[in-house]
PDB file of N, CA and C in Angstrom:
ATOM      1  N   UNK A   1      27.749 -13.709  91.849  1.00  0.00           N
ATOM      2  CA  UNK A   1      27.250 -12.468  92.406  1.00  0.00           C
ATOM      3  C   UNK A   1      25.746 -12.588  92.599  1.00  0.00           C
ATOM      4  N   UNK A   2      24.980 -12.333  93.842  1.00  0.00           N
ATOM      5  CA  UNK A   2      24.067 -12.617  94.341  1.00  0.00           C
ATOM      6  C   UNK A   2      23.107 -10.901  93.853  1.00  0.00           C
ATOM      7  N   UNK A   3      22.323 -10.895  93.904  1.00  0.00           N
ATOM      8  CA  UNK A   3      21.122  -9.829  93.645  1.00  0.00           C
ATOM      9  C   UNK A   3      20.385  -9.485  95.035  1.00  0.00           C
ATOM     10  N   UNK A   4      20.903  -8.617  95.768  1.00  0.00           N
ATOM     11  CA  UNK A   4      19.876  -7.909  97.672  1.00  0.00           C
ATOM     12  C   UNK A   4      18.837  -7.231  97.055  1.00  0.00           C
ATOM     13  N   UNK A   5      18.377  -6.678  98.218  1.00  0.00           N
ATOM     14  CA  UNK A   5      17.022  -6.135  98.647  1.00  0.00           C
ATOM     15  C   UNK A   5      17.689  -5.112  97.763  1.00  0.00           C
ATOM     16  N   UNK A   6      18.800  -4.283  98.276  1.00  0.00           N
ATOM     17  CA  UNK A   6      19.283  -3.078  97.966  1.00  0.00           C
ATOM     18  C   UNK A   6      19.323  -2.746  96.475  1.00  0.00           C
ATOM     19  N   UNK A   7      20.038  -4.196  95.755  1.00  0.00           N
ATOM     20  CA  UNK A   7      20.298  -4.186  94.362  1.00  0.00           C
ATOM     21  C   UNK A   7      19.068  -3.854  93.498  1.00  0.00           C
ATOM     22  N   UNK A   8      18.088  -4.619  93.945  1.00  0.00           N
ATOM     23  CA  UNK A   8      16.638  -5.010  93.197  1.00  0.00           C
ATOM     24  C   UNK A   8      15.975  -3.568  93.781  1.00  0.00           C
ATOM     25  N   UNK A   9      15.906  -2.499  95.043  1.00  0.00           N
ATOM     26  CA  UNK A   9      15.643  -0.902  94.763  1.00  0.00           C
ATOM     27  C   UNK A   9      16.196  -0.459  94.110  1.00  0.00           C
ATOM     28  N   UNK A  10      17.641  -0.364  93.979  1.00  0.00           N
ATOM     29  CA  UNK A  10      18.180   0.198  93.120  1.00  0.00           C
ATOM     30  C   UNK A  10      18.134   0.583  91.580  1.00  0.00           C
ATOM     31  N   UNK A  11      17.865  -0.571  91.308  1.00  0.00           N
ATOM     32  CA  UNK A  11      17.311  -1.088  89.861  1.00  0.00           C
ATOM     33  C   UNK A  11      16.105  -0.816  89.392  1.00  0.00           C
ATOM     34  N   UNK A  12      14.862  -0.679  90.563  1.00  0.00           N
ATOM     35  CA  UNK A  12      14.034  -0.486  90.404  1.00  0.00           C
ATOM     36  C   UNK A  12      13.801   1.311  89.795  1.00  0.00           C
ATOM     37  N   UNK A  13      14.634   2.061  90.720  1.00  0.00           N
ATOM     38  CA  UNK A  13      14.906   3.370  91.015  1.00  0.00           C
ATOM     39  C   UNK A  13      15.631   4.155  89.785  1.00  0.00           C
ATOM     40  N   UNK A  14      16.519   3.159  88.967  1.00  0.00           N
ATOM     41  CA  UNK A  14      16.976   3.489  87.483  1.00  0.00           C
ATOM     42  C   UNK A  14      15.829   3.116  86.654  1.00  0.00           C
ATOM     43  N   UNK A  15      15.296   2.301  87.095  1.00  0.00           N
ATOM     44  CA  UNK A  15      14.349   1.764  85.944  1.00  0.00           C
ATOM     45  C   UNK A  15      12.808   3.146  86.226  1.00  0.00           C
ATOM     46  N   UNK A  16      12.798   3.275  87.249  1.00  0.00           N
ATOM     47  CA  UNK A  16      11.677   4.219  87.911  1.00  0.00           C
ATOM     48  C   UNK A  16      10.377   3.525  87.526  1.00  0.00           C
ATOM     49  N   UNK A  17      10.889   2.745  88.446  1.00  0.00           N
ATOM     50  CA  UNK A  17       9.402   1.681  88.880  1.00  0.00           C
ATOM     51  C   UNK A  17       9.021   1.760  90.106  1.00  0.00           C
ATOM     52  N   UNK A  18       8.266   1.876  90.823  1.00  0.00           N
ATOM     53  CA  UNK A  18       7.659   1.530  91.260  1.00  0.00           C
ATOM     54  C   UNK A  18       7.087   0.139  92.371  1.00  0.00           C
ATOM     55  N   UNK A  19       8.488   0.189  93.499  1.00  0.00           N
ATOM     56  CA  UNK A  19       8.645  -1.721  93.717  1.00  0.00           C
ATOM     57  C   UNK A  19       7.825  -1.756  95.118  1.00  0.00           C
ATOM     58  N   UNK A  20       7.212  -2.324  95.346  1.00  0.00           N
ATOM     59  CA  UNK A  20       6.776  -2.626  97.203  1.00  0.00           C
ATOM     60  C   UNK A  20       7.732  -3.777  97.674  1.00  0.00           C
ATOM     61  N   UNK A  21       7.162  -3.506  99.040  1.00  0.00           N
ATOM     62  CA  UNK A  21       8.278  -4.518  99.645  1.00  0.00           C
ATOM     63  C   UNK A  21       7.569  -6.445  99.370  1.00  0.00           C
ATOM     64  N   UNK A  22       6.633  -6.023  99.111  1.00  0.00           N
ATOM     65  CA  UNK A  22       6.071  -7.184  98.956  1.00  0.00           C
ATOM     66  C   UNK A  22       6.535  -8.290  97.401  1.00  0.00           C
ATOM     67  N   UNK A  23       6.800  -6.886  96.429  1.00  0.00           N
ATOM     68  CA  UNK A  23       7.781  -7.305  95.388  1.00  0.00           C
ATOM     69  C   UNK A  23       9.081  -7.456  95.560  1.00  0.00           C
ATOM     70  N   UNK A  24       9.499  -6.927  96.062  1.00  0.00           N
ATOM     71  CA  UNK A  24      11.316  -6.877  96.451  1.00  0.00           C
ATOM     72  C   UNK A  24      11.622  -8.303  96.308  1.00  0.00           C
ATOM     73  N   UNK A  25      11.200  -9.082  97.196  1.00  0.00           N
ATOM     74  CA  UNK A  25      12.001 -11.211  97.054  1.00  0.00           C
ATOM     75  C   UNK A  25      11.741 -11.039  96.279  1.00  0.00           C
ATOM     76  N   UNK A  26      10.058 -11.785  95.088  1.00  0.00           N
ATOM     77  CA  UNK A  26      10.158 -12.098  94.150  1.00  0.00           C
ATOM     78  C   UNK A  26      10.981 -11.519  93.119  1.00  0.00           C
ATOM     79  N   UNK A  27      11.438 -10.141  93.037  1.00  0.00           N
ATOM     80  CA  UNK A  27      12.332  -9.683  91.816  1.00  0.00           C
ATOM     81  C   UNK A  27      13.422 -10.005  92.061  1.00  0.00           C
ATOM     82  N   UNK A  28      14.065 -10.155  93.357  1.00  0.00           N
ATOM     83  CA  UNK A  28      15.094 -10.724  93.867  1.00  0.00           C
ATOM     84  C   UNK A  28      15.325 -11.944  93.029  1.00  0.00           C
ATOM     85  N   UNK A  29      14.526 -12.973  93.775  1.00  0.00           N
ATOM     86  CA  UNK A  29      14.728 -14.310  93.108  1.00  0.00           C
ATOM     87  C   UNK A  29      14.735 -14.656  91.369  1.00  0.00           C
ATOM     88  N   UNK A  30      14.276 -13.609  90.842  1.00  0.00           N
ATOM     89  CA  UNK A  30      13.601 -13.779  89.812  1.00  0.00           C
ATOM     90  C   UNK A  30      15.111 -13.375  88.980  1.00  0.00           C
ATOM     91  N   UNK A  31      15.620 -11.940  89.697  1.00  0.00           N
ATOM     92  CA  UNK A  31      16.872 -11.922  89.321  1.00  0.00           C
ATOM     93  C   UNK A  31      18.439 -12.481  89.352  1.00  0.00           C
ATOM     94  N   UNK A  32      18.267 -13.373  90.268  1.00  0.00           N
ATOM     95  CA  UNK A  32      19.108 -14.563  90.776  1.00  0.00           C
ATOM     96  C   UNK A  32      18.986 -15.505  90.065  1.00  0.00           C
ATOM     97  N   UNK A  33      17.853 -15.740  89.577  1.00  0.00           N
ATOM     98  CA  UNK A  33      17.764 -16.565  88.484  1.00  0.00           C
ATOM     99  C   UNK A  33      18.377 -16.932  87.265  1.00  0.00           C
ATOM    100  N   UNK A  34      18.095 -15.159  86.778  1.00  0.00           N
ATOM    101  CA  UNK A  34      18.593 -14.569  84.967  1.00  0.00           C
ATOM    102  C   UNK A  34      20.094 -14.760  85.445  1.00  0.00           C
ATOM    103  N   UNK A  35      21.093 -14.479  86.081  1.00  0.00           N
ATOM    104  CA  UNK A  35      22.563 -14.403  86.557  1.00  0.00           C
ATOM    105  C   UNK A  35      22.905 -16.019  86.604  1.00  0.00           C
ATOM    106  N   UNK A  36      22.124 -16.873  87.307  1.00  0.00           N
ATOM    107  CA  UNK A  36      22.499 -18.465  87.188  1.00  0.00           C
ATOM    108  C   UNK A  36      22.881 -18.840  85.859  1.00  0.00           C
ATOM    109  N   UNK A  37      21.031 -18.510  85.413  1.00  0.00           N
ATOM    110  CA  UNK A  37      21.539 -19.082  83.609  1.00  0.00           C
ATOM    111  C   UNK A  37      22.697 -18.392  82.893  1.00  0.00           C
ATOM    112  N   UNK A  38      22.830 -17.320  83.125  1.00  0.00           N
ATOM    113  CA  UNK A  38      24.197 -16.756  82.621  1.00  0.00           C
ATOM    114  C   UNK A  38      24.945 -16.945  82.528  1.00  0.00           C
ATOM    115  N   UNK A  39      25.159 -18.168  84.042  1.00  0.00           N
ATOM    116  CA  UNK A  39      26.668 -18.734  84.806  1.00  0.00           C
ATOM    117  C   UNK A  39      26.401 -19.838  84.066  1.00  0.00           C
ATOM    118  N   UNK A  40      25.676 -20.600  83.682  1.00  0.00           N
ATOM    119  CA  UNK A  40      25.501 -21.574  83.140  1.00  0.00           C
ATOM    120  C   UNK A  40      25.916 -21.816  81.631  1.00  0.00           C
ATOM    121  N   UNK A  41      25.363 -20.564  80.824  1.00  0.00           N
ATOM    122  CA  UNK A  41      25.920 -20.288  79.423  1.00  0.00           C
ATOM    123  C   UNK A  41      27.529 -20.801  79.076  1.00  0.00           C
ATOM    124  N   UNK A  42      27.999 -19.746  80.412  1.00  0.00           N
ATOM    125  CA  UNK A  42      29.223 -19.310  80.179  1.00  0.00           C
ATOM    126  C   UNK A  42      29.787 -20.669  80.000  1.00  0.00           C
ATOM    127  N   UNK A  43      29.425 -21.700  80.782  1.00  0.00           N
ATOM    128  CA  UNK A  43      30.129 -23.016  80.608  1.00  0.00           C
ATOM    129  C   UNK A  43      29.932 -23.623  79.356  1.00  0.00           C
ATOM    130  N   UNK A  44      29.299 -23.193  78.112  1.00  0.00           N
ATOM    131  CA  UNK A  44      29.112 -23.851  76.747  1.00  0.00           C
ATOM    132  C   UNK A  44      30.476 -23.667  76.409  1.00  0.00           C
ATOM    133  N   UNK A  45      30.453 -24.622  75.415  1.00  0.00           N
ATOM    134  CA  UNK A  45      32.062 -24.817  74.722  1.00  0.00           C
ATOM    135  C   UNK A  45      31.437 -23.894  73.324  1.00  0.00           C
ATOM    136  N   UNK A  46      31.884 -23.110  72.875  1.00  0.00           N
ATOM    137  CA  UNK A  46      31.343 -22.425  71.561  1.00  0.00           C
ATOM    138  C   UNK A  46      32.485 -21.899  71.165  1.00  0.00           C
ATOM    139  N   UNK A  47      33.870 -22.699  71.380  1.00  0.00           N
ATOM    140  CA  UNK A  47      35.144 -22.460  70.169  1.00  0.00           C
ATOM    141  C   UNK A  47      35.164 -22.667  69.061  1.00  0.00           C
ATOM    142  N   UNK A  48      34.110 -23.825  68.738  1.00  0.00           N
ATOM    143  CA  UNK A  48      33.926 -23.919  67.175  1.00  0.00           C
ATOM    144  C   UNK A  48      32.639 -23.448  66.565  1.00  0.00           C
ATOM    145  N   UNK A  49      31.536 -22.201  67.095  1.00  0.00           N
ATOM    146  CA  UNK A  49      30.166 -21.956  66.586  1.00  0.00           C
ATOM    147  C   UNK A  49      30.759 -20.763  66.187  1.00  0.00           C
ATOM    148  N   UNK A  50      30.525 -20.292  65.010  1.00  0.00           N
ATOM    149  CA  UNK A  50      30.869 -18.953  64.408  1.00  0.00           C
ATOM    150  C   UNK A  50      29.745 -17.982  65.200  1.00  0.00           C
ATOM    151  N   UNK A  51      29.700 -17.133  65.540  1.00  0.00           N
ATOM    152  CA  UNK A  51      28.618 -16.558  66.114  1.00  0.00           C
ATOM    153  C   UNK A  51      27.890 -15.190  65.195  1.00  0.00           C
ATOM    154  N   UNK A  52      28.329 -15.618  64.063  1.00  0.00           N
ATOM    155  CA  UNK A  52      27.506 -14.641  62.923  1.00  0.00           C
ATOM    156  C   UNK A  52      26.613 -15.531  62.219  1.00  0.00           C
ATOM    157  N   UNK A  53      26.708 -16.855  62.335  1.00  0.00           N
ATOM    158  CA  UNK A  53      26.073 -17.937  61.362  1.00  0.00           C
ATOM    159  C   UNK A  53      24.995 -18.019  61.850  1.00  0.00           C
ATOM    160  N   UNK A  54      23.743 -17.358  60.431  1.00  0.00           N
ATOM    161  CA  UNK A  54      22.491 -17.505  61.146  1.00  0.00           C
ATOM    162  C   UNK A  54      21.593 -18.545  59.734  1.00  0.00           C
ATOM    163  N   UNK A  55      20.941 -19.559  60.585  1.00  0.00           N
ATOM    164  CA  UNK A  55      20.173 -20.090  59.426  1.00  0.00           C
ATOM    165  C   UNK A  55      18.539 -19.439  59.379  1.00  0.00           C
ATOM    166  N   UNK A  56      18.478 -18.913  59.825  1.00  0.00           N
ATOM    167  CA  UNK A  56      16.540 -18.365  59.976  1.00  0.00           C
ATOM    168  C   UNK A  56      16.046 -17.088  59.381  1.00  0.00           C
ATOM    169  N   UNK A  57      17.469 -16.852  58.111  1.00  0.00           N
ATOM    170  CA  UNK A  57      17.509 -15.492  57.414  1.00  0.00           C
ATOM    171  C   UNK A  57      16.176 -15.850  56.421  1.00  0.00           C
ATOM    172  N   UNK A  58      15.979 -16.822  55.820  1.00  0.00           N
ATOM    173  CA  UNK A  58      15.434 -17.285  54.666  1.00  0.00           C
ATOM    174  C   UNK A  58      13.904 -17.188  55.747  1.00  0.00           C
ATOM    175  N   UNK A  59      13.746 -17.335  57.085  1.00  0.00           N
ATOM    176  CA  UNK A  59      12.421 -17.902  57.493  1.00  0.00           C
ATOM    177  C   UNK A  59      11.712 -16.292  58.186  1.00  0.00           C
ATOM    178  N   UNK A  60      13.038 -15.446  58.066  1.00  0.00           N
ATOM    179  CA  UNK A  60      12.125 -14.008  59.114  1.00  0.00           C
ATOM    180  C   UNK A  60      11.538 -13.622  57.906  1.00  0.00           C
ATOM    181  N   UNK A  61      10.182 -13.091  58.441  1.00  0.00           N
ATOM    182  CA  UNK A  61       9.443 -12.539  57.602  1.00  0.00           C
ATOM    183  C   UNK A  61       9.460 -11.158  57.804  1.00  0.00           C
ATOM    184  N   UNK A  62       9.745 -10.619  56.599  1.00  0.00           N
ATOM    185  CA  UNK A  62       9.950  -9.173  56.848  1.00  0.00           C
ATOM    186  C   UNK A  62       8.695  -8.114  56.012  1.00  0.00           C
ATOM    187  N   UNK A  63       8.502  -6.939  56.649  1.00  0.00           N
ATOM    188  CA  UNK A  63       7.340  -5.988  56.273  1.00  0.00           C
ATOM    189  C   UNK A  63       8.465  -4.689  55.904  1.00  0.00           C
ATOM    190  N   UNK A  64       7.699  -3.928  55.292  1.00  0.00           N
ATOM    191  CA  UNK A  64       7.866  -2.959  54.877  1.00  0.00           C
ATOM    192  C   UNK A  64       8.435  -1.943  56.205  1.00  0.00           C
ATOM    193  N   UNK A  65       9.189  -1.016  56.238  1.00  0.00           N
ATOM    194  CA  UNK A  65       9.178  -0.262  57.321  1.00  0.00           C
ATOM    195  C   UNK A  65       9.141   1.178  57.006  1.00  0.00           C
ATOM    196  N   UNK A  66       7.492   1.285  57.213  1.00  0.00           N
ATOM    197  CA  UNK A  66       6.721   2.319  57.401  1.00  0.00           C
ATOM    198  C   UNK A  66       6.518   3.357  58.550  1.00  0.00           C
ATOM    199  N   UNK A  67       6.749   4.342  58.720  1.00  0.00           N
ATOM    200  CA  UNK A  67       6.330   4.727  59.752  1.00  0.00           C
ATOM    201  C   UNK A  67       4.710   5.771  59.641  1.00  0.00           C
ATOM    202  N   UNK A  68       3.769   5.542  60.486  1.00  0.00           N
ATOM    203  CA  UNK A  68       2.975   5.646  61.244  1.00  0.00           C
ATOM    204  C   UNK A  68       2.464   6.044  62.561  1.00  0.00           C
ATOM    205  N   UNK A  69       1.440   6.717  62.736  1.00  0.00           N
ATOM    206  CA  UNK A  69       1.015   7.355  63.681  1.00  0.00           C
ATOM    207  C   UNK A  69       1.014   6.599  64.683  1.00  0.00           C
ATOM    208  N   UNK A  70       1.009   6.980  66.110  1.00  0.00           N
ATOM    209  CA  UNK A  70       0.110   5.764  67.032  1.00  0.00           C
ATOM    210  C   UNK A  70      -0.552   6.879  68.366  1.00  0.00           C
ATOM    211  N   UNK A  71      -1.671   5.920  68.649  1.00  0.00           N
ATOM    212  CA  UNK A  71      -2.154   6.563  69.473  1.00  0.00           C
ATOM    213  C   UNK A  71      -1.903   7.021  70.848  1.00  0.00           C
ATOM    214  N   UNK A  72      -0.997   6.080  71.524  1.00  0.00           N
ATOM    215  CA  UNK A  72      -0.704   5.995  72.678  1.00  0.00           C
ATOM    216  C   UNK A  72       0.990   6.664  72.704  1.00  0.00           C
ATOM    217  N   UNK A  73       0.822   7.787  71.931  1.00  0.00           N
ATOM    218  CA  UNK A  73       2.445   8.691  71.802  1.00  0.00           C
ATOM    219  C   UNK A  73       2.106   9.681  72.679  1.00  0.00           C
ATOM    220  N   UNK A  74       0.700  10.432  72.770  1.00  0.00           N
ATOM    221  CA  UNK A  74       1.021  11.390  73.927  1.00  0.00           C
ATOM    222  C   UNK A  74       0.823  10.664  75.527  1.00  0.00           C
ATOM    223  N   UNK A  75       0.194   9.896  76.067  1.00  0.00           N
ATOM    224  CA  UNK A  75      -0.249   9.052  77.002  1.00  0.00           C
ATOM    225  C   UNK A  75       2.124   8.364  77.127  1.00  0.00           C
ATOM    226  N   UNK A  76       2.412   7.931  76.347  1.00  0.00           N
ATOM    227  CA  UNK A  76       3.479   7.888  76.737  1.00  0.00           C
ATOM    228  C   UNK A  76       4.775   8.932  76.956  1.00  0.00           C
ATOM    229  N   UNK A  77       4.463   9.943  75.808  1.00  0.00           N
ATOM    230  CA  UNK A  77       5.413  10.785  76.544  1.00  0.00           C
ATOM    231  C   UNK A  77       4.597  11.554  77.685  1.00  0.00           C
ATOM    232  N   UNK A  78       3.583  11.823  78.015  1.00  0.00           N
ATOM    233  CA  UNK A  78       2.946  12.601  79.093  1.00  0.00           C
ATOM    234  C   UNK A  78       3.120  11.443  80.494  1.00  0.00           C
ATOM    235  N   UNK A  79       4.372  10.559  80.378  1.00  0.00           N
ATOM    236  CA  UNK A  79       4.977   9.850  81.700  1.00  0.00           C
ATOM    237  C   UNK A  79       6.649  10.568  82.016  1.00  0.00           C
ATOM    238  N   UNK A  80       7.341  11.042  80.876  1.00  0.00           N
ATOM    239  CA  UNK A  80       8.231  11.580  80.695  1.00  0.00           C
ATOM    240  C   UNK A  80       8.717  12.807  82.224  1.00  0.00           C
ATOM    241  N   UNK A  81       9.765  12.054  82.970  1.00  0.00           N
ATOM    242  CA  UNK A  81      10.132  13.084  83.756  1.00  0.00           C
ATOM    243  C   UNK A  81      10.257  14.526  83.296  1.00  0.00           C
ATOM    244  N   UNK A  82      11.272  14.976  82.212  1.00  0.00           N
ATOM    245  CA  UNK A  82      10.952  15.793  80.938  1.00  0.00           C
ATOM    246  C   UNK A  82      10.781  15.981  80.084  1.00  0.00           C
ATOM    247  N   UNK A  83       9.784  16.450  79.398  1.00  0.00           N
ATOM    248  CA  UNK A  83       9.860  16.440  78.023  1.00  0.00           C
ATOM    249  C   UNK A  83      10.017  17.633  77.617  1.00  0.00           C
ATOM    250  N   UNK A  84      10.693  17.673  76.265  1.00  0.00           N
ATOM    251  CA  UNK A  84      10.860  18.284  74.928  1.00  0.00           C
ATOM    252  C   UNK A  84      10.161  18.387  73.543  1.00  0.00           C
ATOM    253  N   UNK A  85       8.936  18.873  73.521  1.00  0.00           N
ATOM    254  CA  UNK A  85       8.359  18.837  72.455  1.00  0.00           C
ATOM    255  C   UNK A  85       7.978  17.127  72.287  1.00  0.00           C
ATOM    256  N   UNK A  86       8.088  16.792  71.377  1.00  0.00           N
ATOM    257  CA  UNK A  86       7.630  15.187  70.993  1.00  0.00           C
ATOM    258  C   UNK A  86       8.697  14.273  71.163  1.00  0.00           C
ATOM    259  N   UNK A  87       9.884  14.982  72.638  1.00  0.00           N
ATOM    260  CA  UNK A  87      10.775  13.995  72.734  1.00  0.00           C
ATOM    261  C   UNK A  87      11.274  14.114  73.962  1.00  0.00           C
ATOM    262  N   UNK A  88      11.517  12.994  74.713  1.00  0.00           N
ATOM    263  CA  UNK A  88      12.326  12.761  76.039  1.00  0.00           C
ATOM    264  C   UNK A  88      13.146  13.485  76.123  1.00  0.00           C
ATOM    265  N   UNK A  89      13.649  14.592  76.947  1.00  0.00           N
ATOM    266  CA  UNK A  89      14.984  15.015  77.099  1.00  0.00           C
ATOM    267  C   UNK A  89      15.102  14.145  78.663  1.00  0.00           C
ATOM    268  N   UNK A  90      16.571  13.881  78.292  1.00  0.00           N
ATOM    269  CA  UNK A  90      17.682  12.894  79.243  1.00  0.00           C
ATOM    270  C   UNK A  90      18.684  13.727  79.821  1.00  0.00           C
ATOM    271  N   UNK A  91      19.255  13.182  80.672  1.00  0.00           N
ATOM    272  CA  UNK A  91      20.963  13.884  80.601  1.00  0.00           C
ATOM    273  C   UNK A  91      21.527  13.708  79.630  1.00  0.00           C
ATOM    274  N   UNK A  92      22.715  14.170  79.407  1.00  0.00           N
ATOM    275  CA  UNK A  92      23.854  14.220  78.567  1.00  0.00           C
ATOM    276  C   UNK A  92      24.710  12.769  78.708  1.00  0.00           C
ATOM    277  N   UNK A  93      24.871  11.689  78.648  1.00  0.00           N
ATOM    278  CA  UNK A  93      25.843  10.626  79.287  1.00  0.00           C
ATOM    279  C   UNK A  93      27.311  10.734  78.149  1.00  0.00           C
ATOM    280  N   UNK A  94      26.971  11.051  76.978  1.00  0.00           N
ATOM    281  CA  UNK A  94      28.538  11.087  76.133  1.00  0.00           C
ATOM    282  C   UNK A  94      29.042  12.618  75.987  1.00  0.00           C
ATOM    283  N   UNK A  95      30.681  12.907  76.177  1.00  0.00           N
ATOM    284  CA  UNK A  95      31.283  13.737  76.215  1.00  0.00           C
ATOM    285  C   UNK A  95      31.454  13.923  74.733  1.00  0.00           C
ATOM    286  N   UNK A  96      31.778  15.201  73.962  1.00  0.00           N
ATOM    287  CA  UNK A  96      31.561  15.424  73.002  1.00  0.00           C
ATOM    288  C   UNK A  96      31.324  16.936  72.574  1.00  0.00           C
ATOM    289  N   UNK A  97      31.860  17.471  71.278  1.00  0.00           N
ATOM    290  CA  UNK A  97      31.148  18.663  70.898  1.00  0.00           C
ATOM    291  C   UNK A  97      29.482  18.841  70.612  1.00  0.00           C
ATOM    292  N   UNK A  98      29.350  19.718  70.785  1.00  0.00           N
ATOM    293  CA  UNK A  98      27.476  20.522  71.044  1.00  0.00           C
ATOM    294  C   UNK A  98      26.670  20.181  69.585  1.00  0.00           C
ATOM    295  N   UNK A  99      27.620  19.868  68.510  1.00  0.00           N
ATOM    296  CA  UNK A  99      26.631  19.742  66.903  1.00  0.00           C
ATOM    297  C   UNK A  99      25.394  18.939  67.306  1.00  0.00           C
TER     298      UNK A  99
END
């Protein structure tokens, strides 16, 4: 599956970016790209790699998880198509009761 002009607005338009036509190929190509290697993956043989087996548990270095102020919270939600107080309101995408 190939990536158009159309695909790469489109994308742009969910993503709400901002594309010129002068960007359009390069994201094109760029996205034709990420889909190759993909196609490429897919051809690994990984019937015998457990895919939970991680050796780099012992090497992540982990911090405390603190939370903290930051400065650039109103500058980012003040990009917010809407906001809600100190939070993005979205559509609704899951069906469900109102709790």
């Amino acid at each position: 599956m190939a990536v158009g002009e159309e695909e790469v607005r489109h994308i742009a338009l969910l993503a709400r970016l901002h594309v010129t036509d002068q960007e359009t190929e390069p994201l094109q190509r760029h996205l034709n790209d990420i889909l190759e290697h993909f196609e490429r993956l897919k051809g690994l043989d990984l019937v015998n790699v457990d895919p939970f087996a991680r050796e780099d548990l012992d090497a992540t270095p982990w911090r405390e998880d603190v939370a903290c102020s930051w400065e650039g919270r109103e500058e980012a939600l003040s990009e917010a198509p809407v906001r809600d107080g100190d939070f993005f309101r979205v559509p609704r995408i899951l069906e469900g009761n109102d709790e």
